[in-house]
Each structure stands twice: as structure tokens, then as C-alpha cells.
Protein backbone atom coordinates (compact mmCIF):
# COMPACT_ATOMS: atom_id res chain seq x y z
CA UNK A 1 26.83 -7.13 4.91
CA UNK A 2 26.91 -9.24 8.25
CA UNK A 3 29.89 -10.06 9.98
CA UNK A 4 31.49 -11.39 13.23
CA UNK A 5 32.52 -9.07 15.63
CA UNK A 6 33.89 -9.91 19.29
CA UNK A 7 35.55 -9.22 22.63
CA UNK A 8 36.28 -4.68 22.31
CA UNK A 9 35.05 -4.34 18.72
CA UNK A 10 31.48 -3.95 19.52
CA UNK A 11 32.87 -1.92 22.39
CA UNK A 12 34.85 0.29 19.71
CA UNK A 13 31.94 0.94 17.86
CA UNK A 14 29.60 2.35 20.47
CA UNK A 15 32.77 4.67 22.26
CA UNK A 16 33.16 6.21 19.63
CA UNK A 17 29.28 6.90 18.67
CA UNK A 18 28.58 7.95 21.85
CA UNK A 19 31.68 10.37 21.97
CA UNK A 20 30.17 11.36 18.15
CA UNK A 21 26.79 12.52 19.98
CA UNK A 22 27.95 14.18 22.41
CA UNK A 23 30.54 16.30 20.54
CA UNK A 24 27.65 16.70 18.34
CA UNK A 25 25.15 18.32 20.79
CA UNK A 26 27.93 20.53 22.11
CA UNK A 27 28.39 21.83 18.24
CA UNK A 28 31.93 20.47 17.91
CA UNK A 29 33.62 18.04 15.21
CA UNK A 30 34.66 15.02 16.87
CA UNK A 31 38.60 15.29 16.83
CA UNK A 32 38.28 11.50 16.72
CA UNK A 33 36.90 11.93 12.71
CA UNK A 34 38.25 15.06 11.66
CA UNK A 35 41.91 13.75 10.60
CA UNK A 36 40.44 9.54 10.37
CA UNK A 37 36.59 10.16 9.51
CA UNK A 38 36.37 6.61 7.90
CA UNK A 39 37.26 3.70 9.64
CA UNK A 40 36.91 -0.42 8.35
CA UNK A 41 35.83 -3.00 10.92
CA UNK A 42 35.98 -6.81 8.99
CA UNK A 43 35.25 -4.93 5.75
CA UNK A 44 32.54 -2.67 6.37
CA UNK A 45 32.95 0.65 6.29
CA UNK A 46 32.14 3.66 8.98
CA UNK A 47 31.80 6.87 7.76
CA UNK A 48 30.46 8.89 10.40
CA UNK A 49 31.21 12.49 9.85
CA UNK A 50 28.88 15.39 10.79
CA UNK A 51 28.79 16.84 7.24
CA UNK A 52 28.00 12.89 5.39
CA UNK A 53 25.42 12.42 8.27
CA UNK A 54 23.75 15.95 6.90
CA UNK A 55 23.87 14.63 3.69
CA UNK A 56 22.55 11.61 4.62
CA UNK A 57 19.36 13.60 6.13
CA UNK A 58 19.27 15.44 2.84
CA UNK A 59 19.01 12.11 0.43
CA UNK A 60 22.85 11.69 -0.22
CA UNK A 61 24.93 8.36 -0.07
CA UNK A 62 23.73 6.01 3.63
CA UNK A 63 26.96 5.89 6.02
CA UNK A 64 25.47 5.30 9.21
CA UNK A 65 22.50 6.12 8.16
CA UNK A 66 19.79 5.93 5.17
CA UNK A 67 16.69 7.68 4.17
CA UNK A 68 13.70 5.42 3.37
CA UNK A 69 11.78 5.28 0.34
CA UNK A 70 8.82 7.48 2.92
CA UNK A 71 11.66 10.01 3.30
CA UNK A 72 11.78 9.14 6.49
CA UNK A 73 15.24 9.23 8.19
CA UNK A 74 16.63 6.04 9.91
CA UNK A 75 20.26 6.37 11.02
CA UNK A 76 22.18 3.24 12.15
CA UNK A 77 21.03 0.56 10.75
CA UNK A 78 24.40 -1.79 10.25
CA UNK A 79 23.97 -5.16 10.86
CA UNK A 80 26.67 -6.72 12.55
CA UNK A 81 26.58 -10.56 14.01
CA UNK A 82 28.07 -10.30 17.74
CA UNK A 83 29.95 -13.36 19.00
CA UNK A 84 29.18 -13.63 22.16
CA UNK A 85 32.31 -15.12 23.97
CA UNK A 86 30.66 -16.85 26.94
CA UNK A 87 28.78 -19.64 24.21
CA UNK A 88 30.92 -19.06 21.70
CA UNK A 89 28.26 -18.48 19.03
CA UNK A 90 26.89 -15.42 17.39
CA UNK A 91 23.72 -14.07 19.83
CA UNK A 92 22.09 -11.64 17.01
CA UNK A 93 22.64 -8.63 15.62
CA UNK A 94 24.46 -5.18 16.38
CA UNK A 95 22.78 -2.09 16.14
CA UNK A 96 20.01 -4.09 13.82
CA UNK A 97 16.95 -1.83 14.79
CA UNK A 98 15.25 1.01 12.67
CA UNK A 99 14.10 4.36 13.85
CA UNK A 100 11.66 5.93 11.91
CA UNK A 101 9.76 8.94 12.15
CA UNK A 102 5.87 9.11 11.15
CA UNK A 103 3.91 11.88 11.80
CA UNK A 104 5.49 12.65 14.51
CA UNK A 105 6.14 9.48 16.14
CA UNK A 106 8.73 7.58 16.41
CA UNK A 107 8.76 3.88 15.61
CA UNK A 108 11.06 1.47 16.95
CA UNK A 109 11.45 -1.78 14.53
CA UNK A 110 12.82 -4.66 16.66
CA UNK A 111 15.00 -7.21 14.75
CA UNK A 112 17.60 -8.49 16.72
CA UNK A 113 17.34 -12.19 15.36
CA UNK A 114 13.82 -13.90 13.85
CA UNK A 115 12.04 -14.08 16.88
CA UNK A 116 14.20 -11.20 18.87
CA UNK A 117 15.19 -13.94 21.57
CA UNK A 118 16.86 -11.27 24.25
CA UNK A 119 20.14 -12.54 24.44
CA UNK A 120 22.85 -9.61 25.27
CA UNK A 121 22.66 -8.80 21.39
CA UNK A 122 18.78 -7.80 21.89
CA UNK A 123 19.46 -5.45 25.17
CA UNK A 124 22.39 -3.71 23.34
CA UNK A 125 20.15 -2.92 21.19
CA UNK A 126 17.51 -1.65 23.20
CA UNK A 127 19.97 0.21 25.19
CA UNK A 128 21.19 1.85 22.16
CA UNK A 129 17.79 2.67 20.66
CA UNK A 130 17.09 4.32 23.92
CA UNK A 131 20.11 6.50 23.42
CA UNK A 132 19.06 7.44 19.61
CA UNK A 133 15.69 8.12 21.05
CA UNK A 134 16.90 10.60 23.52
CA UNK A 135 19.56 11.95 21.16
CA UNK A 136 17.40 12.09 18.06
CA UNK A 137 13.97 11.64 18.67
CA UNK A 138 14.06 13.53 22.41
CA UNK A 139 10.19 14.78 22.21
CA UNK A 140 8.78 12.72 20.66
CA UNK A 141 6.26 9.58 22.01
CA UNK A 142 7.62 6.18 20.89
CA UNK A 143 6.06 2.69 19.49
CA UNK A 144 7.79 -0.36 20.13
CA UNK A 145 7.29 -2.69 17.31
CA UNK A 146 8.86 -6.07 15.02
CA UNK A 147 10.31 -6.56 12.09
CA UNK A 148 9.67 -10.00 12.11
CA UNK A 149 6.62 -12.21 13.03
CA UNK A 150 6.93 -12.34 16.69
CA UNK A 151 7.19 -9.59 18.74
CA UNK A 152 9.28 -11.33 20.98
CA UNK A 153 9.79 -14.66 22.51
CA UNK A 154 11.21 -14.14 25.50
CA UNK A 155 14.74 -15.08 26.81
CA UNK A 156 17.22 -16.71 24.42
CA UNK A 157 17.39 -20.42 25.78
CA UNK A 158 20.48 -21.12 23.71
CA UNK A 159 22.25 -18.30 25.50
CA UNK A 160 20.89 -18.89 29.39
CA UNK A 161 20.23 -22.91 29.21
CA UNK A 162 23.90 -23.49 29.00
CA UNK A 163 25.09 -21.39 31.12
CA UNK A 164 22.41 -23.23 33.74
CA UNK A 165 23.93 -25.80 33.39
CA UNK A 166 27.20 -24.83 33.83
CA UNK A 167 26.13 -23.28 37.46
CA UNK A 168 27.76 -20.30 35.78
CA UNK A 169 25.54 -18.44 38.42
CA UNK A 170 28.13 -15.16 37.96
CA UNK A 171 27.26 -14.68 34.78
CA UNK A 172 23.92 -15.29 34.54
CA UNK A 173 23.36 -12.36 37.64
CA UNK A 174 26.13 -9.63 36.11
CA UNK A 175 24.00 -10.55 32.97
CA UNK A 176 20.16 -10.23 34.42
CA UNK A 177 22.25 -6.60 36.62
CA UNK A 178 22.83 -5.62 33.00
CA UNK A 179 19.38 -6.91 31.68
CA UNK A 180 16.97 -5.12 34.22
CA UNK A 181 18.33 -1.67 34.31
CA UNK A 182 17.97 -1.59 30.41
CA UNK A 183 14.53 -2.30 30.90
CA UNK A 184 13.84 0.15 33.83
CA UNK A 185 15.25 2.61 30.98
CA UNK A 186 12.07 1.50 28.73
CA UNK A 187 10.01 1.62 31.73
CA UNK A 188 10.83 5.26 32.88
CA UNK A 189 10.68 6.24 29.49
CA UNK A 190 9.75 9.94 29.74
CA UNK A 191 7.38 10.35 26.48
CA UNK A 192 4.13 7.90 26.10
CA UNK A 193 5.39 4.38 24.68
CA UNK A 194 3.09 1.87 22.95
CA UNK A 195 4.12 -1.37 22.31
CA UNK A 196 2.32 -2.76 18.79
CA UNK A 197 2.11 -5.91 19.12
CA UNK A 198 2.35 -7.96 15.81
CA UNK A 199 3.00 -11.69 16.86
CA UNK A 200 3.84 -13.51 20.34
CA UNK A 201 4.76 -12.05 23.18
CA UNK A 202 6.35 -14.77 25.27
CA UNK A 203 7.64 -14.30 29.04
CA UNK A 204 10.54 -11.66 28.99
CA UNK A 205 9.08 -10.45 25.46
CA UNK A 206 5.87 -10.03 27.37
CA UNK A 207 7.56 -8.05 29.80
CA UNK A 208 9.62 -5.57 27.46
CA UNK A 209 5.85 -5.09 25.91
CA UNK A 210 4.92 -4.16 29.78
CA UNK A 211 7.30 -2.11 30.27
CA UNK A 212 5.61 0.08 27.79
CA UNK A 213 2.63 2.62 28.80
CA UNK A 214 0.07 1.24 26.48
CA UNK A 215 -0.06 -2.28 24.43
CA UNK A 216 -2.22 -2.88 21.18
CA UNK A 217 -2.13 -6.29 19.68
CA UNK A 218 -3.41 -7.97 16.72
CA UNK A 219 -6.52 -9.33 16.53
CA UNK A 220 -5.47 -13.19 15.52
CA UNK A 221 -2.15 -15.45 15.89
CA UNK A 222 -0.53 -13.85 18.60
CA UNK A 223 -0.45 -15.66 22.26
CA UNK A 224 0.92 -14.04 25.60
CA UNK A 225 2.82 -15.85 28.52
CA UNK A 226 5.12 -15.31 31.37
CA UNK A 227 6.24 -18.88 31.38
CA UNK A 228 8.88 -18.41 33.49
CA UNK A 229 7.74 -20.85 36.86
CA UNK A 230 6.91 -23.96 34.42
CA UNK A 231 9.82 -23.86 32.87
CA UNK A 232 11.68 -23.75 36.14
CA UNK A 233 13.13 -19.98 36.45
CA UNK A 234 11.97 -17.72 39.37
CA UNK A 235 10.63 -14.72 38.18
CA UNK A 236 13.14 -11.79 38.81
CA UNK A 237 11.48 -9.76 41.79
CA UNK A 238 12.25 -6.45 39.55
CA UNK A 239 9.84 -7.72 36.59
CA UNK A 240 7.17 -8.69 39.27
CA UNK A 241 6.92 -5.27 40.08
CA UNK A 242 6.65 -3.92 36.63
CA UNK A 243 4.00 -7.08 35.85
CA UNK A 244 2.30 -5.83 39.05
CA UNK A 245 2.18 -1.86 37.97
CA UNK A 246 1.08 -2.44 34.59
CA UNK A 247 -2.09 -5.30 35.21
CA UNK A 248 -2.49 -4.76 38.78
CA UNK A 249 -1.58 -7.40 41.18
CA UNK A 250 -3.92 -10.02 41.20
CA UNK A 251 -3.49 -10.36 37.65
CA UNK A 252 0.26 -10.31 37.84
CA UNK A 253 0.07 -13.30 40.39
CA UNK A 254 -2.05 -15.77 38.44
CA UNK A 255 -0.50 -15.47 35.15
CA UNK A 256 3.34 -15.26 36.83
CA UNK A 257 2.41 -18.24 38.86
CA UNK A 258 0.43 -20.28 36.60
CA UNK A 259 2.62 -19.68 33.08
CA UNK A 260 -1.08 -19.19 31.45
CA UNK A 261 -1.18 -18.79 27.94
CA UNK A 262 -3.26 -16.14 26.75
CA UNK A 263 -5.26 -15.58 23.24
CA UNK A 264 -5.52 -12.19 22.41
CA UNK A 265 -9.49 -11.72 23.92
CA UNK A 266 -8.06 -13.13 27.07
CA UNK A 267 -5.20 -10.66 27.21
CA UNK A 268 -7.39 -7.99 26.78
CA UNK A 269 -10.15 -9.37 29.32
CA UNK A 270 -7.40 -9.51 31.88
CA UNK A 271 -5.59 -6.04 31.06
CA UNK A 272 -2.81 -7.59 29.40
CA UNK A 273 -3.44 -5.70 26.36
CA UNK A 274 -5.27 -2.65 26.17
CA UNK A 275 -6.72 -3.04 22.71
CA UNK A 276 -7.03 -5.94 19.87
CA UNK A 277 -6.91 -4.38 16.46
CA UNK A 278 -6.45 -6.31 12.63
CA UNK A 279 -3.13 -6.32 11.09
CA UNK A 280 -3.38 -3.86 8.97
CA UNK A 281 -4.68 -1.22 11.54
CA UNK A 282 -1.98 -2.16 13.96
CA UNK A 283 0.43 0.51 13.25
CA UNK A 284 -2.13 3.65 12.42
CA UNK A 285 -3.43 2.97 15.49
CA UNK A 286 -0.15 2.50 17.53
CA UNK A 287 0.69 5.96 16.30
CA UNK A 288 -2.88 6.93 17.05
CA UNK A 289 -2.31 6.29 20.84
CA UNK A 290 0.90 6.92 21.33
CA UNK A 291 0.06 10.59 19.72
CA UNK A 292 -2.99 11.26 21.32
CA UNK A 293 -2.01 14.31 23.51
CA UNK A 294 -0.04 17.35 22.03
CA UNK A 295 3.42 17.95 22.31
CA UNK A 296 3.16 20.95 24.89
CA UNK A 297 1.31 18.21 27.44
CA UNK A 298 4.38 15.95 27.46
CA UNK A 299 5.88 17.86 29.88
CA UNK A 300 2.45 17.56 32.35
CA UNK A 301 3.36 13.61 31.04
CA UNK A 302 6.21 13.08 32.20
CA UNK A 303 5.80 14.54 35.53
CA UNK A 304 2.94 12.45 36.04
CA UNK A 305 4.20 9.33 34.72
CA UNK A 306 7.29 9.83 37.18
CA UNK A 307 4.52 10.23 40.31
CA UNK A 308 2.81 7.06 39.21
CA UNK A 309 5.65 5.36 38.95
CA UNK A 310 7.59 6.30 42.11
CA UNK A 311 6.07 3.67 44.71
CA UNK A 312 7.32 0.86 42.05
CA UNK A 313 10.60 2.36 41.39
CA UNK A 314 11.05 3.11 45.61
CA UNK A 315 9.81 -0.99 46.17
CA UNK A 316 12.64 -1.79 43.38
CA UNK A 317 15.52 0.35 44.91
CA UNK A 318 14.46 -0.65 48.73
CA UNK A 319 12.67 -4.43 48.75
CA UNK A 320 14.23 -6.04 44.89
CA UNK A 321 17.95 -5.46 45.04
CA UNK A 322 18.43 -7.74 47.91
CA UNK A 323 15.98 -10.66 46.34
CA UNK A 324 17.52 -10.07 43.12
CA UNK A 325 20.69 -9.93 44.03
CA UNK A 326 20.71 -13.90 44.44
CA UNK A 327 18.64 -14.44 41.41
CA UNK A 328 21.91 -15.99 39.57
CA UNK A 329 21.74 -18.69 42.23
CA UNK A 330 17.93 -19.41 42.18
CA UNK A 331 18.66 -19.68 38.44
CA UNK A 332 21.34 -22.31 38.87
CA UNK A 333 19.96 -24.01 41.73
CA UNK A 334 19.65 -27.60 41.56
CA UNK A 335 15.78 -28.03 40.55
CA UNK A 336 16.07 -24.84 38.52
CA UNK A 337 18.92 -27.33 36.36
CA UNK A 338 16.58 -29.97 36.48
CA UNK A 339 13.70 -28.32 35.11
CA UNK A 340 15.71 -26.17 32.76
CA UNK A 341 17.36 -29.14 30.95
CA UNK A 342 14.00 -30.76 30.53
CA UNK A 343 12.66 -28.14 28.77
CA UNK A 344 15.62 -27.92 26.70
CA UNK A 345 15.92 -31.22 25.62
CA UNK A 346 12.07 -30.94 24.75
CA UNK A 347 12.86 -27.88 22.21
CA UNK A 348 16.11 -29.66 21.06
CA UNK A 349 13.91 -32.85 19.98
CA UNK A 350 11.50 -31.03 17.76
């Protein structure tokens, strides 16, 4: 069932998850459920006691969660449309994507809309597969993958273009605030992530898919751009440094500057992609990779991974906040409207 949900609902819902999880961990019921353990938003139903989530895990009746036809557990899977209030139209999905466990792996299926545009629906729910991941999945190494036949396209032009032109620079910079330290949570990620990359990867899609340790692509139909310059939008100095730690920097320049697009042999020529595999083989091998070392070395992992990391992340904390902290007006500068509305009116025309 999909319905509309806005302004606290959304907010409801995740309160009272969270408060679920952590009661959980600690070994308590969550007073919250104990006397009211079902609850109806717009006609759908939330059962979320401890005992029906056991029975989910055992094969029982889905409440918040189901087990697949694998036997696989995947737990949270409602679909809820969110209306965003600032356009007034629904931005995707709530709480849309699957976790699944396969041989001892967990696999992240992204379907926030058809071609997960990341619009603030997309991020939520990144942000709250990141918390299931940590709460559910905590050791294990993660692939990032689609349901659908993109892997993603980038930034949602029918939520950012309007508010462009609006000069609503306010929102557009608590919304990128919001944006980039979701995706700092990807890239800090403590266990080895592999994006599988089934379709396009456009600019930020391209970036989420970056953000990951390791990225193996099809072998036909799928492209890769950070389009951001031609299209008029100044890449956000946080993603430069991610771009520049995962391809190196004079790799990072020319295809940030020029808005190249790539085939897949390209990509992989210019350490875009690591690896170019056919459909078929793209998820054993995902899993492959991203299980490659043995549990017991995840620890060595994430230590190292944290080293590695820490002259990016000291650059973001000490050189990006104060670029990026007028990116909302470079957004809604003058040529950035100009530019913007061109390319708008281009997509609205075919």
C-alpha cells in the first residue's frame, strides 16, 4: 500500500523505531508498544513488537518486516510516498529499501523512486539503511545496489530546479548540510562497501557509488558523469574531496570540470570503476569482493580504512565547511539560475 505522509508523520515513524532499537539492544520492551503495540498511519498498519518481529525472523505473518522466498530476512520494507512540503509534491518513497543477507553479506537494494533521483526521500533512506546496518547487520561488509535500472541519476531536478529558482538559497544549503553528512556516513562506513553497479550512475549517483570502497559495474548500458559544472551547479567542495580520495586527483579534476561522460571501459581505464562484469555476474561478484577478507580482519579494516581516510576527513572539517558553507548561494546565484533553467526547460521539452 502507498500513501501520503507529511510534515511530523514521517518524523513519528522513525522516533519511535529508533526508540524501538535502542530499547531493544538494552533487552527491554519498549513501554511505547507494550500497552499500544499496533498503531495505523493513513491505513496501514504498524505492528512492531519484539515478540511479532521474532516471529517474523522465524517465517510468521510480515509487520515491519518479511522473510523472502531465499529465507533471507528483510525488515522494513513499507512503502510510504513522502510529501515533501517545500514543492508540494511527493519526493519518493519512505523506508522503500531492502536489506538482505547472502552469505554473509549484506545487500542494500536502492529504490527510492525509478531512477532513485536523491531528493530528501532518497537520503532518509540512506540514513536509515545506515542505521539498520549498524543495528542489524553490525559486522558484516555491505553492497550497495538497485532495484531498478539505474543505479542512480543523480540529484532530483524537480526537487532542487525550483527551489533555484526561487533563490530559496536557505533551503537548498540546510538541505545539501543534511545531504553531505549522510554521505560522509556511507563514506566512513566501518566494514568494506561495494557499490554494484547495474545501470547509470549520473553526478550525485556517481558520487554515493564513490563513496563506497570498491565499485563493479556492468559490462554494457551503463554511463558515468559528474555533470554538475555543465549544467551550471558548483560542485560541493565536500564531494571534491571524496571524488579526489577515491580516483586520485587528476582524475577527479577532468571529469568534475569537464562533465565527461564515461562508457563503462572508460570508467574503468580512468579508475572510476574498479571492475566491468556481465549482468548476471554482477551480484556474485559484488559479494565476492565485498567478502574477500574474513570476519576476524575487519577489525585490522576498519582501523586502516579510518588512517586512510583521515587527511580527507581533516581537509573536510578544516578547508570545506567554510567553502561549503555558501554553497546555497553559488547554487542560486544569478548564472547558476540561468544555466539551471536552461537545462530544465531542455528536460521539460522532451
Amino acid at each position: 500500500m502507498t500513501t501520503s505522509l507529511s510534515g511530523d508523520l514521517p518524523r513519528f515513524i522513525f522516533t519511535n523505531l529508533a526508540d524501538f532499537r535502542r530499547r531493544r539492544r538494552r533487552g527491554e520492551e519498549n513501554p511505547g508498544t507494550r500497552h499500544r503495540p499496533k498503531r495505523r498511519l493513513h491505513g496501514i498498519e504498524l505492528d512492531y513488537r519484539p515478540e511479532v518481529r521474532r516471529n517474523v525472523r522465524e517465517g510468521g505473518a510480515p509487520a515491519l518486516g518479511a522473510v523472502t522466498p531465499r529465507g533471507v530476512f528483510t525488515w522494513l520494507s513499507i512503502r510510504v510516498s513522502v510529501v515533501d512540503p517545500l514543492v508540494g509534491e511527493a519526493t519518493g518513497d519512505l523506508m522503500a529499501w531492502e536489506i538482505e543477507e547472502d552469505d554473509g553479506v549484506a545487500i542494500v537494494h536502492m529504490n527510492s523512486n525509478k531512477v532513485n533521483r536523491q531528493n530528501p526521500a532518497f537520503f532518509s533512506d540512506l540514513d536509515t539503511s545506515l542505521d539498520r546496518l549498524t543495528s542489524d547487520f553490525p559486522n558484516l561488509p555491505v553492497v550497495l545496489t538497485s532495484k531498478e535500472q539505474v543505479f542512480s541519476a543523480g540529484f532530483d531536478f524537480d526537487y532542487w530546479f525550483p527551489l533555484i529558482e526561487k533563490d530559496d538559497f536557505e533551503t537548498v544549503q540546510a538541505s545539501y548540510d543534511r545531504f553531505k553528512q549522510i554521505n560522509l556516513r556511507l563514506f566512513s562506513y566501518p566494514r568494506p562497501t561495494v557499490a554494484a553497479l547495474n545501470g547509470h550512475a549520473y553526478a550525485g549517483g556517481l558520487i554515493t557509488a564513490l563513496c563506497c570502497d570498491s565499485r563493479i559495474a556492468v559490462d554494457q548500458g551503463a554511463d558515468f558523469t559528474l555533470n554538475e559544472v555543465p549544467i551550471g551547479l558548483a560542485m560541493p567542495s565536500l564531494f571534491t574531496e571524496i571524488i579526489r580520495y577515491a580516483v586520485g586527483t587528476p582524475v577527479a579534476a577532468k571529469a568534475t570540470l569537464t562533465g565527461s561522460i564515461y562508457t563503462g571501459p572508460e570508467a574503468l581505464s580512468l579508475g572510476i570503476v574498479d571492475s566491468l562484469v556481465p549482468k548476471n555476474d554482477l551480484l556474485p561478484e559484488a559479494v565476492r569482493a565485498a567478502k574477500a577478507l574474513k570476519p576476524d580482519c575487519h577489525t585490522a579494516y576498519a582501523f586502516s580504512k579510518r588512517a586512510l581516510q583521515g587527511p580527507t576527513l581533516s581537509r573536510i572539517r578544516e578547508e570545506t565547511e567554510q567553502l561549503d558553507s555558501q554553497f546555497g548561494k553559488t547554487w542560486c546565484s544569478t548564472d547558476a539560475r540561468s544555466a539551471t533553467a536552461r537545462t530544465y526547460a531542455k528536460l521539460k521539452a522532451r
